[in-house]
Protein backbone atom coordinates (compact mmCIF):
# COMPACT_ATOMS: atom_id res chain seq x y z
CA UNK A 1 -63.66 21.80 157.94
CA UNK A 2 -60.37 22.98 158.66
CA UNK A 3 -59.48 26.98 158.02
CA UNK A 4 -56.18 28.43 158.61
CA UNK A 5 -54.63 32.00 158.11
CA UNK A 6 -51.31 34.64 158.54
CA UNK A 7 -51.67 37.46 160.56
CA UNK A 8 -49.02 40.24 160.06
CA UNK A 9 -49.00 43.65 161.05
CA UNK A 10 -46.40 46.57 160.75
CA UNK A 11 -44.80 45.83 157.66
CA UNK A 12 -44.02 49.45 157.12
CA UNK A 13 -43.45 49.14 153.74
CA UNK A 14 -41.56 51.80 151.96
CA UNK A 15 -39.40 52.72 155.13
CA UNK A 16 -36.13 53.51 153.64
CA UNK A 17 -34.29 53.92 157.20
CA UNK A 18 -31.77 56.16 157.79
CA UNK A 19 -32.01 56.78 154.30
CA UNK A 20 -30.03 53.84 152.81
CA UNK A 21 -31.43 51.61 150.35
CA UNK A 22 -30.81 48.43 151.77
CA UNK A 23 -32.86 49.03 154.69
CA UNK A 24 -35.91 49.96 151.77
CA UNK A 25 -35.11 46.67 150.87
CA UNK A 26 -35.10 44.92 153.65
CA UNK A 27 -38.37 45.65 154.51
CA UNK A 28 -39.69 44.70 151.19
CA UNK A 29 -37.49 41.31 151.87
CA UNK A 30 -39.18 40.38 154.43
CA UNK A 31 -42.94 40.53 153.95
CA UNK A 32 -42.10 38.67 150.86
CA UNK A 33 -40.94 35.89 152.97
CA UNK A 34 -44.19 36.16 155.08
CA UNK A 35 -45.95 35.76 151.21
CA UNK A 36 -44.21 32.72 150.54
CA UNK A 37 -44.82 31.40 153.90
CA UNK A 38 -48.15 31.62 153.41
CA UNK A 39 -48.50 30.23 149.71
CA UNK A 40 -46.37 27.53 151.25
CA UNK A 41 -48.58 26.57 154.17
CA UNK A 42 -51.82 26.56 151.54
CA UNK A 43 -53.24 29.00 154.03
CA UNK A 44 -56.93 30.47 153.24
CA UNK A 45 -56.45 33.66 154.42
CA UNK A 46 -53.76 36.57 155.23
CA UNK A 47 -54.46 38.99 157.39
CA UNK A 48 -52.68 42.67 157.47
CA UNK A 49 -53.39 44.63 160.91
CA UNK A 50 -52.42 47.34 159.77
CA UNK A 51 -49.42 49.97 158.97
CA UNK A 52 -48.48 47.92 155.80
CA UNK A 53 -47.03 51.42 154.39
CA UNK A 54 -44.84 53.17 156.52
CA UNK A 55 -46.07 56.40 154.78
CA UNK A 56 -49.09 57.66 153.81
CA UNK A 57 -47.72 58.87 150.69
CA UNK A 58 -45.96 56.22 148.77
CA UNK A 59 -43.76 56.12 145.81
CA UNK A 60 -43.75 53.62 143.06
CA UNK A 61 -40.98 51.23 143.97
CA UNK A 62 -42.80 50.93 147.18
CA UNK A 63 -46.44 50.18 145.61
CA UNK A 64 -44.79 47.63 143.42
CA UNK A 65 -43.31 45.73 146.53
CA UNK A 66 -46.67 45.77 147.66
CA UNK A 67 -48.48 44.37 144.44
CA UNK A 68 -45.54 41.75 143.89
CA UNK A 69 -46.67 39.96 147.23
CA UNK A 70 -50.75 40.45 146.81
CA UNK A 71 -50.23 39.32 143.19
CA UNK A 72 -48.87 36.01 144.48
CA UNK A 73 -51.08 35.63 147.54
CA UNK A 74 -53.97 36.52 144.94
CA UNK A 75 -52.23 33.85 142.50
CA UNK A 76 -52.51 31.08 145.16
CA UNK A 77 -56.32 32.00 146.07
CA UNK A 78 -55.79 33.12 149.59
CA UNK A 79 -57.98 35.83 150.54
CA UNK A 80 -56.17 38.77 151.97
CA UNK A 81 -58.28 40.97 154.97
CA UNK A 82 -56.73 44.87 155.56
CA UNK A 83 -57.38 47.37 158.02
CA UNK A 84 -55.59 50.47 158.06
CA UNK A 85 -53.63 52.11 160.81
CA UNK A 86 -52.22 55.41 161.71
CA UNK A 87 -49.49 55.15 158.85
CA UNK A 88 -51.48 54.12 156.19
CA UNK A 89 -54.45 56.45 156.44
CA UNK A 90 -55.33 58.94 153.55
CA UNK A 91 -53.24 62.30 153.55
CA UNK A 92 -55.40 65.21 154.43
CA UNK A 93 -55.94 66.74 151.15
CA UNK A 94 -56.88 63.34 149.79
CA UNK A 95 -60.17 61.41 150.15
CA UNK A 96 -58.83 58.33 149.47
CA UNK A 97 -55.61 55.96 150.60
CA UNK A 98 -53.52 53.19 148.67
CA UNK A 99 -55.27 50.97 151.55
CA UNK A 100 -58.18 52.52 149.42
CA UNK A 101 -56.33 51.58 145.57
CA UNK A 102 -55.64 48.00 146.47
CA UNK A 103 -59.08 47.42 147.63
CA UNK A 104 -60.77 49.00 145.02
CA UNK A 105 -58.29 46.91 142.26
CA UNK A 106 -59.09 43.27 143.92
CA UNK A 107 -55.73 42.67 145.64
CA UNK A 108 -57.15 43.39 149.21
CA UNK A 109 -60.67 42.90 150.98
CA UNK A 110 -60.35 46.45 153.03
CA UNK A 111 -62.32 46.86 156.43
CA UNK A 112 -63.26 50.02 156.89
CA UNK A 113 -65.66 51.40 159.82
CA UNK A 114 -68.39 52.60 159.08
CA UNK A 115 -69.94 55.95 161.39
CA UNK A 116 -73.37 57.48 161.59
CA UNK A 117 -74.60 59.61 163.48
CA UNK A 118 -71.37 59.58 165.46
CA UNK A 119 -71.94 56.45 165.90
CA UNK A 120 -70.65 52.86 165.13
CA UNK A 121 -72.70 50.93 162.26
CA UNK A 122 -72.01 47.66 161.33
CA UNK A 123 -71.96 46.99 157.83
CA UNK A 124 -70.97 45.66 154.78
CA UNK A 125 -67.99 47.72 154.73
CA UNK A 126 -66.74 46.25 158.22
CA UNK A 127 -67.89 42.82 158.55
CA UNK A 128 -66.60 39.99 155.81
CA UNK A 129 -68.40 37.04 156.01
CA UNK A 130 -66.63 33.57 154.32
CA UNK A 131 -67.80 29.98 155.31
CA UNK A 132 -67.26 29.51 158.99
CA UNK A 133 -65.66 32.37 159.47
CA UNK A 134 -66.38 36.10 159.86
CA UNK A 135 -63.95 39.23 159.84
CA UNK A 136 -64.81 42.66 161.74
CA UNK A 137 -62.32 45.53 160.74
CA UNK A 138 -62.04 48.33 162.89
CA UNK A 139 -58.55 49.72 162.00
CA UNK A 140 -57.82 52.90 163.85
CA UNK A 141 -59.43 54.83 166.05
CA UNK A 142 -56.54 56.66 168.47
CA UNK A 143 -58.64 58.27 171.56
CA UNK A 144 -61.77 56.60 170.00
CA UNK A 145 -60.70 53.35 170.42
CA UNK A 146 -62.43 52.77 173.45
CA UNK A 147 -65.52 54.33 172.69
CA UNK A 148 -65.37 52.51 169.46
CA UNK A 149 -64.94 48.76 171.32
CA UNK A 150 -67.69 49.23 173.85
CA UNK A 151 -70.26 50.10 170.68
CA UNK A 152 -69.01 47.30 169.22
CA UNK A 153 -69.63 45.10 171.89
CA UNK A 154 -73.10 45.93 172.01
CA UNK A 155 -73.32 45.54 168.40
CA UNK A 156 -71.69 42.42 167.68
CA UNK A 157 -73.71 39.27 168.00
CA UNK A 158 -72.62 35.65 169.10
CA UNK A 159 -72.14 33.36 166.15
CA UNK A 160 -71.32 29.73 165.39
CA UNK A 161 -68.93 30.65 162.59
CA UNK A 162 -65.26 31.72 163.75
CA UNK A 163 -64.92 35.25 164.55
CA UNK A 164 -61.62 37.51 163.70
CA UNK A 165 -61.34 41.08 164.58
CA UNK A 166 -58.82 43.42 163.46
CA UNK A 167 -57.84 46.16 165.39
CA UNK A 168 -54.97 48.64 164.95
CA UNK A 169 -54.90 49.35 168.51
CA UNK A 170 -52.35 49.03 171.47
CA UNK A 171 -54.27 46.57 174.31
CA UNK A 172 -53.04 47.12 177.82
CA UNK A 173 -49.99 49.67 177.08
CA UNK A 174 -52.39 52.66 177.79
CA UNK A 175 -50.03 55.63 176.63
CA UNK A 176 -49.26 54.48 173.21
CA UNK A 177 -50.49 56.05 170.57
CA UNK A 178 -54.51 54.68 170.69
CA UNK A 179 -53.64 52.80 173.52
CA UNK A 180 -57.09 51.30 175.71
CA UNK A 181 -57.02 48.86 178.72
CA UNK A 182 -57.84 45.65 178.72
CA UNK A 183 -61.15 46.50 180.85
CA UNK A 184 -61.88 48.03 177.43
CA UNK A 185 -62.88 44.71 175.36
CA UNK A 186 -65.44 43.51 178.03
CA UNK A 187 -68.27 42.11 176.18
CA UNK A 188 -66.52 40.60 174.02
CA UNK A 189 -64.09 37.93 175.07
CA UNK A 190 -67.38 35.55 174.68
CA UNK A 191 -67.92 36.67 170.90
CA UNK A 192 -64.76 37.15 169.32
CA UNK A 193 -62.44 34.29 169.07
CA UNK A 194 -59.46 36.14 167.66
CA UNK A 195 -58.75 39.47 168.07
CA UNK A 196 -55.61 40.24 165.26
CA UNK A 197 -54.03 43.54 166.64
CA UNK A 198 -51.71 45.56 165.56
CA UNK A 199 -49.40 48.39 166.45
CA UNK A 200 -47.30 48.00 168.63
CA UNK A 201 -44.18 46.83 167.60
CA UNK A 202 -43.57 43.44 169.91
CA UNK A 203 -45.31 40.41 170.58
CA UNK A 204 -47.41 39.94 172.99
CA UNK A 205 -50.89 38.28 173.71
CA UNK A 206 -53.51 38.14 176.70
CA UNK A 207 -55.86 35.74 177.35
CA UNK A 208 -55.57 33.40 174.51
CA UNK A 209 -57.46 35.71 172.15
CA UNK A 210 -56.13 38.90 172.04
CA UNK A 211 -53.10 38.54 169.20
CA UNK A 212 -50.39 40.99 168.71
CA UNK A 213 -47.26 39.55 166.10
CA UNK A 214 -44.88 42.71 166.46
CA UNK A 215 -43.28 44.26 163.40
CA UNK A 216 -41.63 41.86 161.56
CA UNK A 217 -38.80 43.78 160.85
CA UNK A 218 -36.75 46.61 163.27
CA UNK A 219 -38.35 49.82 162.91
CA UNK A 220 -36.18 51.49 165.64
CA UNK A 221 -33.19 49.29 166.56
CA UNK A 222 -34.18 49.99 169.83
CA UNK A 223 -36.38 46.80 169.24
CA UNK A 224 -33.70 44.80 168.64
CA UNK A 225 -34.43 42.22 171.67
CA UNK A 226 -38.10 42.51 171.26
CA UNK A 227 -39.24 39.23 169.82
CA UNK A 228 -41.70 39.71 166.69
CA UNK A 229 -42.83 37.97 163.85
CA UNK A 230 -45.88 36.90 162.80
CA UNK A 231 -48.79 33.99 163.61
CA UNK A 232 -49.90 31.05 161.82
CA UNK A 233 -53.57 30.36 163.00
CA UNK A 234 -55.48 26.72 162.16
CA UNK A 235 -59.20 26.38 163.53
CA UNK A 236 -60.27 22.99 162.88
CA UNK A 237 -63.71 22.10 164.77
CA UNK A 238 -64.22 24.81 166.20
CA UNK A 239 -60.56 25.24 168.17
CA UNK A 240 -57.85 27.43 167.16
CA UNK A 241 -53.91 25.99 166.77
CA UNK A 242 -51.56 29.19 167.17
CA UNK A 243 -48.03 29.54 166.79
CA UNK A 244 -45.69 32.54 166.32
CA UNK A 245 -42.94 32.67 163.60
CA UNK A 246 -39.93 34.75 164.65
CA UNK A 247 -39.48 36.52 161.13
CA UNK A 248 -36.51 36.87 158.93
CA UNK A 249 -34.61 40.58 159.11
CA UNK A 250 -31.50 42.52 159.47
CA UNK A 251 -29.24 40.92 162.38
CA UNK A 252 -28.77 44.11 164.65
CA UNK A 253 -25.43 44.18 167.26
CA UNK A 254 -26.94 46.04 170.14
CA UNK A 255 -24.01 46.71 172.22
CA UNK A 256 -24.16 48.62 176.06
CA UNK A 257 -20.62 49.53 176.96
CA UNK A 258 -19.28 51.21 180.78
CA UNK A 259 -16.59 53.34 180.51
CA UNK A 260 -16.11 54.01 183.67
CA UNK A 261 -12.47 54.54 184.82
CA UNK A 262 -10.94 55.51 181.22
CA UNK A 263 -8.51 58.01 180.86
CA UNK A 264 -7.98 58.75 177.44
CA UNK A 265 -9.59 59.10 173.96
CA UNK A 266 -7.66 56.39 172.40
CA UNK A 267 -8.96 53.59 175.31
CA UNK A 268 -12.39 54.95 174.28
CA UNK A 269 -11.65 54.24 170.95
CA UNK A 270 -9.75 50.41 171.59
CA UNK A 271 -12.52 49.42 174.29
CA UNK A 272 -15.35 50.48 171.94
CA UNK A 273 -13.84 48.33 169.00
CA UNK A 274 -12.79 45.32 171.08
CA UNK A 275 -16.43 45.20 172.48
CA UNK A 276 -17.99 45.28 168.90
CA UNK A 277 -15.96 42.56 167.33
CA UNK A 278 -16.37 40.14 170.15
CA UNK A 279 -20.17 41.09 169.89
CA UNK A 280 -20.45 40.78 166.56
CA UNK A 281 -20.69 37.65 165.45
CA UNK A 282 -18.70 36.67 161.89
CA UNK A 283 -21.64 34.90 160.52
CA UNK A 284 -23.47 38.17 160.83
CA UNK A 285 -23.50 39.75 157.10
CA UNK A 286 -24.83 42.74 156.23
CA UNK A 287 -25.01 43.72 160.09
CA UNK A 288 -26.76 47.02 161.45
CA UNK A 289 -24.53 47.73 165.11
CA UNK A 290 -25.71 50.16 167.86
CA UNK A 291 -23.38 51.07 170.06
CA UNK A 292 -24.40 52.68 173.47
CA UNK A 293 -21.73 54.18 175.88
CA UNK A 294 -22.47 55.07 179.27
CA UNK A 295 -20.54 55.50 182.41
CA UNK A 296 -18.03 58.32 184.00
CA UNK A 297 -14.64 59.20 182.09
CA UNK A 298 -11.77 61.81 183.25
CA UNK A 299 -12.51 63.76 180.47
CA UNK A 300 -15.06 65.87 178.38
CA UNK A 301 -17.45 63.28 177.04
CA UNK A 302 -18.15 65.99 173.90
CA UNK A 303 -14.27 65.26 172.72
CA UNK A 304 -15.22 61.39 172.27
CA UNK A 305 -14.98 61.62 168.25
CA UNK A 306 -17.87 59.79 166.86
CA UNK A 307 -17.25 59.71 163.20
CA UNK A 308 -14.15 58.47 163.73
CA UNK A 309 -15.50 55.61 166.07
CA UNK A 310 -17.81 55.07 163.05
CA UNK A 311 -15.01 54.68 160.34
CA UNK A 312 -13.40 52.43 162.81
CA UNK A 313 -16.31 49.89 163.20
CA UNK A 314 -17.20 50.58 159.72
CA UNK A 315 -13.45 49.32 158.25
CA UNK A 316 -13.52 46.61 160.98
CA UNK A 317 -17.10 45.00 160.11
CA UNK A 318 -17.99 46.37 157.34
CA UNK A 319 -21.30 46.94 158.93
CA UNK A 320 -24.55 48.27 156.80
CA UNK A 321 -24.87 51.14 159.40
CA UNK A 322 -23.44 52.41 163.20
CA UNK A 323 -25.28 54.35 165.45
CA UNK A 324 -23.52 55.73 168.51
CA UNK A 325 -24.96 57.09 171.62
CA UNK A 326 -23.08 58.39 173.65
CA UNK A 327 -24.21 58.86 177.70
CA UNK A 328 -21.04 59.20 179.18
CA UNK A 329 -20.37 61.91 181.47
CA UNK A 330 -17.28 63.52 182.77
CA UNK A 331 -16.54 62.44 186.65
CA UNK A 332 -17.27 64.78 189.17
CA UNK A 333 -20.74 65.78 187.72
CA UNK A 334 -24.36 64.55 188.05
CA UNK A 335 -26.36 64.56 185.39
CA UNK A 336 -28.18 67.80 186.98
CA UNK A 337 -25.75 69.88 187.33
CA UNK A 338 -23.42 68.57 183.93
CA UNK A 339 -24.10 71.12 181.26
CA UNK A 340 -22.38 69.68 177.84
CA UNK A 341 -24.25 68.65 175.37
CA UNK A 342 -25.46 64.98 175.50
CA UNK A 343 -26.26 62.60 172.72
CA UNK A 344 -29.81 64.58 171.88
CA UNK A 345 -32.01 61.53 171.66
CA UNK A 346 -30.56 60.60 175.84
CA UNK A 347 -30.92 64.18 176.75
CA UNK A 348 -34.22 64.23 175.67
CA UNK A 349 -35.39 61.21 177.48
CA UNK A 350 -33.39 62.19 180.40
CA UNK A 351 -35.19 65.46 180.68
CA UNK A 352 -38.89 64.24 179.86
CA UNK A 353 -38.46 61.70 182.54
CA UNK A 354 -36.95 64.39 185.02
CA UNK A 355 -39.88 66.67 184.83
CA UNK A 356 -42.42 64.06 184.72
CA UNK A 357 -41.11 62.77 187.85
CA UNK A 358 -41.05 65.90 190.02
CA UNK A 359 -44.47 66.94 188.00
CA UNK A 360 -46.60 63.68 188.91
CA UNK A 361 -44.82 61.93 192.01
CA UNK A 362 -46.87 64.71 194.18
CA UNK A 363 -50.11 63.81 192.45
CA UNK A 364 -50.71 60.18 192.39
CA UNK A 365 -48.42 57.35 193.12
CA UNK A 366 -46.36 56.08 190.03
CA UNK A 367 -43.68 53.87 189.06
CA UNK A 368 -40.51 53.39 186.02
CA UNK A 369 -43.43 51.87 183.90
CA UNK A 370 -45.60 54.71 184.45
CA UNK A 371 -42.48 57.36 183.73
CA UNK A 372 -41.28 55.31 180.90
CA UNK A 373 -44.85 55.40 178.87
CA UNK A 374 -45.33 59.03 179.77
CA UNK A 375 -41.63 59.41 177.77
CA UNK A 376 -43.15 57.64 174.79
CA UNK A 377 -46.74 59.51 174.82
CA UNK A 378 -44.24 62.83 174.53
CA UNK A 379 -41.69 61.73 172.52
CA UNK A 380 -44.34 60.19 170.15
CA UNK A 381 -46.49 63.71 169.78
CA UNK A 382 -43.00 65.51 169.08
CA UNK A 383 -42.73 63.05 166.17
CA UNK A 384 -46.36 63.41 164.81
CA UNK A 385 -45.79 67.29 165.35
CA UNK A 386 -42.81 67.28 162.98
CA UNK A 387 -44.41 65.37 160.60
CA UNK A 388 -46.92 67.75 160.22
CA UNK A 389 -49.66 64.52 161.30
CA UNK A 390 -52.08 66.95 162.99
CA UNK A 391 -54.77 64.51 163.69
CA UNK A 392 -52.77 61.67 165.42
CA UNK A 393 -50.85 64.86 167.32
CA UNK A 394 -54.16 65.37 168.36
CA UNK A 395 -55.68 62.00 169.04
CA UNK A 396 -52.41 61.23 170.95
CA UNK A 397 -52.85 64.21 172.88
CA UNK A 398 -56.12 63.49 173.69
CA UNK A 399 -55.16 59.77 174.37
CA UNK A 400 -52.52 60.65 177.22
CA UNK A 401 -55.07 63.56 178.71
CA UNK A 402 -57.45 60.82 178.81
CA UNK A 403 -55.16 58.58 180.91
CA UNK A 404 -54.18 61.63 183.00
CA UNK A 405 -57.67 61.84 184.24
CA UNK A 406 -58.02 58.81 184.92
CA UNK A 407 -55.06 58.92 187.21
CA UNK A 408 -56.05 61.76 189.04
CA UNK A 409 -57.16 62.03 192.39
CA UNK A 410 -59.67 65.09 191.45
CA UNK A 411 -62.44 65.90 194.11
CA UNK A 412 -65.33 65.34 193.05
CA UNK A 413 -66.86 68.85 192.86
CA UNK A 414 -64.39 68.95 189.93
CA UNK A 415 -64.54 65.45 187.91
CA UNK A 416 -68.24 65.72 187.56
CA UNK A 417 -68.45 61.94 187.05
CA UNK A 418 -65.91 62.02 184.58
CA UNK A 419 -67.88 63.55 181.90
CA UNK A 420 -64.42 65.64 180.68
CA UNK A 421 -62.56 62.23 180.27
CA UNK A 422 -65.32 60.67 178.08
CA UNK A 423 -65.45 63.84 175.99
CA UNK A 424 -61.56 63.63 175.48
């Protein structure tokens, strides 16, 4: 008996970015294309890891994207197998979410946990059973998520049919946003055989069971050169066939510019353009460009005008959006002691890295990887604090306090066998 299925994740539908339509669109474009792979392929199943709204609120338009691809996957017979992550979980007020409305209409088989007693129960509600194959839906936990693995590893028994678990969860890349270690799914590499993950937003996998697509489409264009896309998964006799599908999307021009040694506004302006058309390529329609300069200049980095860069690019590409960032500074200063006003998103990251630096290089040894996933953990609870998202503020405050622990070197009269960690 052969069994095959799609695993997706991060679809974000509904994510109209930087407000323009076709980006709404895009997104909608391209899980569509994931539907049609898999009606094309004859696969059994289709499995969604995840985020498949990129709010928890929705509007209509964006529900109907939605129900246009179930209906067809639903049309074709192949079973589709939810979990919910942090972006599709119901609002506050609200006891239910539109993970909730598709499941309860027939479109999706939703995995929900199920907790007693604080604990973790395995149920009907978590663990789909089909011939030869079983599903085990954990979705999101944030700073539970390791608690949550080692219950279910005690838990979870050993079975002959194939076993898939879905798990919204970052493995490995501890100061994401739920983010465990990979010590955290002892137990069981010997009873799972696939372990569908999902959010973080490139591929990557570990040990030949652990399973992680990345978005198929560019939430930030800072993912431009991450490689996503999805996985098409046949188990015949027992072994698993995997192979990743680079997805369709937007074609993004991620340009990096020095200019270092120019003297005027209009070279800015002539060196900026030159670079983007001979890094744009013509067959690129409908392309999204960011455009990063960096480098010293003779002059007040503030009077580079970026609109007018913009309208440049814009009338020479015809591009569906520019973004500019501009980290040039003026020669003769440092970035310490320069005090004009930055692109905000460089400053930002410029600072947090700064003080986390001089903060934790006298604590415990660390490294760029270290500084750069302390940058996300605080850039990540600014973005949850905006958005009013009060519990994943405070699971990912919990989640980087956790790691912080960890990390330190406390004496022992004062880590009191970790118990403050585990209660994090």
């Amino acid at each position: 008996m052969t069994i095959s299925f799609i695993h997706c994740s991060d679809l974000h539908l509904g994510y109209n970015q930087f407000g323009l339509e076709e980006r709404f669109l895009d997104f909608g474009r391209t899980f569509s294309h994931i539907v049609n792979d898999a009606v094309a392929r004859e696969v059994d199943y289709f499995l969604i890891a995840g985020d498949f709204f990129n709010k928890r609120t929705i509007n209509s338009r964006t529900l109907l994207q939605a129900i246009d691809g179930l209906e067809r996957l639903k049309g074709a017979g192949i079973e589709v197998i939810a979990i919910e992550g942090n972006h599709d979980k119901a609002p506050y007020e609200d006891r239910d979410s539109w993970m909730h409305f598709l499941g309860e209409r027939g479109y999706i088989h939703l995995l929900k946990p199920t907790i007693r007693d604080g604990k973790l129960v395995l149920d009907s509600n978590n663990v789909l059973c089909f011939p030869k194959i079983r599903f085990v839906g954990l979705g999101y936990f944030g700073s539970m998520t390791e608690r949550r693995l080692k219950e279910l590893s005690e838990l979870l028994n050993p079975s002959e049919d194939f076993t898939v678990l879905l798990l919204h969860s970052a493995a490995d890349r501890l100061l994401h946003l739920g983010g465990v270690p990979f010590e955290a799914f002892a137990g069981l590499e010997g009873v799972v055989d696939y372990a569908a993950m999902g959010h973080v937003h490139e591929r990557y996998e570990i040990d030949d069971w652990i399973y992680n697509p990345g978005a198929p489409e560019c939430w930030d264009l800072g993912e431009a050169h991450k490689e996503k896309g999805y996985y098409h998964v046949v188990i015949s006799n027992g072994e698993k066939t995997v192979e990743h599908i680079p997805s369709i999307r937007r074609p993004i021009c991620d340009i990096e510019l020095d200019l270092s040694g120019t003297f005027t506004l209009e070279q800015v302006y002539d060196k900026c353009l030159q670079a983007v058309l001979e890094g744009c390529a013509e067959s690129d329609d409908g392309v999204i460009i960011r455009l990063v300069i960096y480098g010293q200049v003779t002059f007040n980095p503030l009077t580079i005008d970026q609109a007018r860069l913009a309208e440049e690019i814009h009338n020479a590409v015809s591009p569906v959006h520019v973004e500019i960032i501009n980290q040039t500074i003026q020669e003769g200063y440092d970035f310490d002691s320069f005090d004009a006003k930055l692109d905000r998103a460089v400053l930002e990251e410029r600072v947090l890295k700064g003080l986390a630096s001089s903060y934790f290089s006298s604590r415990f040894e660390i490294d760029d990887r270290f500084l750069d996933e302390i940058v996300h953990a605080a850039r990540s609870i600014k973005a949850l604090a905006i958005s009013n998202d009060e519990q994943g503020m405070t699971d990912a405050v919990q989640a980087l306090a956790k790691e912080l622990l960890k990390r330190s070197p406390l004496p022992a009269d004062e880590s009191q066998g970790g118990a403050a960690g585990e209660n994090l």
